[in-house]
C-alpha atoms as a PDB file:
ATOM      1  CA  UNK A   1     126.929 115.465 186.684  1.00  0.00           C
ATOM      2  CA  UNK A   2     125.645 112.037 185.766  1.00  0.00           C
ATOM      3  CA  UNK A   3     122.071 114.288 184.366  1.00  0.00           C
ATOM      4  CA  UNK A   4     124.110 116.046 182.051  1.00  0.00           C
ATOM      5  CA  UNK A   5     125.716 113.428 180.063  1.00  0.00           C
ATOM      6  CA  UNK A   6     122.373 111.772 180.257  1.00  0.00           C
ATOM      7  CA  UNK A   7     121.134 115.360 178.129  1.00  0.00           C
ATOM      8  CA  UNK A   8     123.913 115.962 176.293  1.00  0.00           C
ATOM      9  CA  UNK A   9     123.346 116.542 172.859  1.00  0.00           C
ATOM     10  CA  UNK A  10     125.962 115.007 170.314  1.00  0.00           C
ATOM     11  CA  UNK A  11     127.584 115.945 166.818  1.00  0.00           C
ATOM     12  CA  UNK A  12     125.280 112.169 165.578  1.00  0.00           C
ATOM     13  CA  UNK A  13     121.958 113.651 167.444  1.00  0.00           C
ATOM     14  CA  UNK A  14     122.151 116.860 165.016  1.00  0.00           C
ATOM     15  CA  UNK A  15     122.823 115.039 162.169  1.00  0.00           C
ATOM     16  CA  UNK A  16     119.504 112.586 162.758  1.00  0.00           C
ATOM     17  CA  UNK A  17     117.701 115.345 163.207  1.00  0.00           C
ATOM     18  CA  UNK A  18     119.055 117.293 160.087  1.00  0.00           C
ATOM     19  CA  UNK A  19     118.486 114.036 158.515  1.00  0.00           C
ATOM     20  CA  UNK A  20     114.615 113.825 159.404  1.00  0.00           C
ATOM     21  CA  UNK A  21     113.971 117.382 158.321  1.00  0.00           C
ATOM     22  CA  UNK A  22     115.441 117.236 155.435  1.00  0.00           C
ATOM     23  CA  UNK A  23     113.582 113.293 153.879  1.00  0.00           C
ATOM     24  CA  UNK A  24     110.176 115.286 155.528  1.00  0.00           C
ATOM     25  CA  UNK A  25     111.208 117.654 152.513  1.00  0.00           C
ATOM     26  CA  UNK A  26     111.836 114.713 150.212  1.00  0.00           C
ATOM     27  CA  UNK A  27     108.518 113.209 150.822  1.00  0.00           C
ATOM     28  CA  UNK A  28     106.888 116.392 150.391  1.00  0.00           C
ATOM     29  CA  UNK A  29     108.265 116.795 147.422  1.00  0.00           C
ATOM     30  CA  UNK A  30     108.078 113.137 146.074  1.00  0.00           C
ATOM     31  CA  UNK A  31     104.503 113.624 146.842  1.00  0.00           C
ATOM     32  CA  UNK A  32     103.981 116.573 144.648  1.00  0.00           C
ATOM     33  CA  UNK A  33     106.325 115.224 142.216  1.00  0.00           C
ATOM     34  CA  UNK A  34     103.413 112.553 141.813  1.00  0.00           C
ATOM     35  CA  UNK A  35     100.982 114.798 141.768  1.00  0.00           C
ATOM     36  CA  UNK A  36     102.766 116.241 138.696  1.00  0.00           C
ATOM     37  CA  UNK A  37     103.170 113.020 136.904  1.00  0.00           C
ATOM     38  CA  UNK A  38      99.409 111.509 137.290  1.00  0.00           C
ATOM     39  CA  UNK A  39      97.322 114.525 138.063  1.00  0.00           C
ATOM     40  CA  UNK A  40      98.344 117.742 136.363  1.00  0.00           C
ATOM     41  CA  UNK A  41      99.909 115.273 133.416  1.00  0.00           C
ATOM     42  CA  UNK A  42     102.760 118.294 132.793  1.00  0.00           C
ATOM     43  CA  UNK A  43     106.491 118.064 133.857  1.00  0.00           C
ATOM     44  CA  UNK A  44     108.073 121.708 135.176  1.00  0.00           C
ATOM     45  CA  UNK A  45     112.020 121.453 135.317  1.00  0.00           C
ATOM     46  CA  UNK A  46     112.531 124.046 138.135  1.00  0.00           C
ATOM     47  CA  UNK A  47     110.268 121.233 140.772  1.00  0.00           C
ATOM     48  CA  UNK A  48     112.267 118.565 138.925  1.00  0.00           C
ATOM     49  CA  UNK A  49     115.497 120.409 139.611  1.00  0.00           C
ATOM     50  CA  UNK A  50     114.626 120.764 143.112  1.00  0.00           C
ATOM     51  CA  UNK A  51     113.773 117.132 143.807  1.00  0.00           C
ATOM     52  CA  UNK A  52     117.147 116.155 142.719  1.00  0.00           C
ATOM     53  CA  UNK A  53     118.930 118.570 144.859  1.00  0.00           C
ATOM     54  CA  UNK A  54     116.807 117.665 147.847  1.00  0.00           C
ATOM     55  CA  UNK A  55     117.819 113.981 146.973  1.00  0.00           C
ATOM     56  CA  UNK A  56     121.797 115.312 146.905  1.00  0.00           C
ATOM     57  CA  UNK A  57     121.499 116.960 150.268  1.00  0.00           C
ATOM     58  CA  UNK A  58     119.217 113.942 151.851  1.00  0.00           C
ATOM     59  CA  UNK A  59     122.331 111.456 150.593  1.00  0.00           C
ATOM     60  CA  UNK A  60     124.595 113.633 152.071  1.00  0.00           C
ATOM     61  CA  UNK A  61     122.933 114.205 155.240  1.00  0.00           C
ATOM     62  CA  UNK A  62     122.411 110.781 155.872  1.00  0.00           C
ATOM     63  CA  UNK A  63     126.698 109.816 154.797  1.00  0.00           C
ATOM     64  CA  UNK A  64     127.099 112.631 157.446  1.00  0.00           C
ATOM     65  CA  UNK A  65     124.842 110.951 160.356  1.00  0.00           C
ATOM     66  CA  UNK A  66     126.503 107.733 159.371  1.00  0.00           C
ATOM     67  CA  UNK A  67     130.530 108.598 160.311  1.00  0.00           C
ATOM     68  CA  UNK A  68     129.367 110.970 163.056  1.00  0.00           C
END
């Protein structure tokens, strides 16, 4: 019995892990949000939309982890 409360998996363990998937998509996107800025020199409001809801669900994620 002791093994499986060493194993268990809590409510907090799947919100880290939601948490790291989801600022891996952040920096993805951060990164080709830089890209856009000092490479290509040309701004596209869809990517730009989609970094700020990736930024909304990261800061939600991470509230969620936080009072799990």
């Amino acid at each position: 019995k002791a093994w499986r409360q060493a194993l268990a998996f809590t409510d907090r363990d799947a919100w880290l892990y939601l948490a790291l998937l989801v600022f891996g998509m952040f920096a993805f996107q951060a990164y080709l949000t830089l890209v856009e800025i000092f490479l290509i020199h040309a701004y596209c409001i869809v990517c730009l939309g989609s970094q700020a809801a990736i930024l909304a669900i990261l800061a939600l994620t991470v509230r969620s982890w936080r009072s799990a």
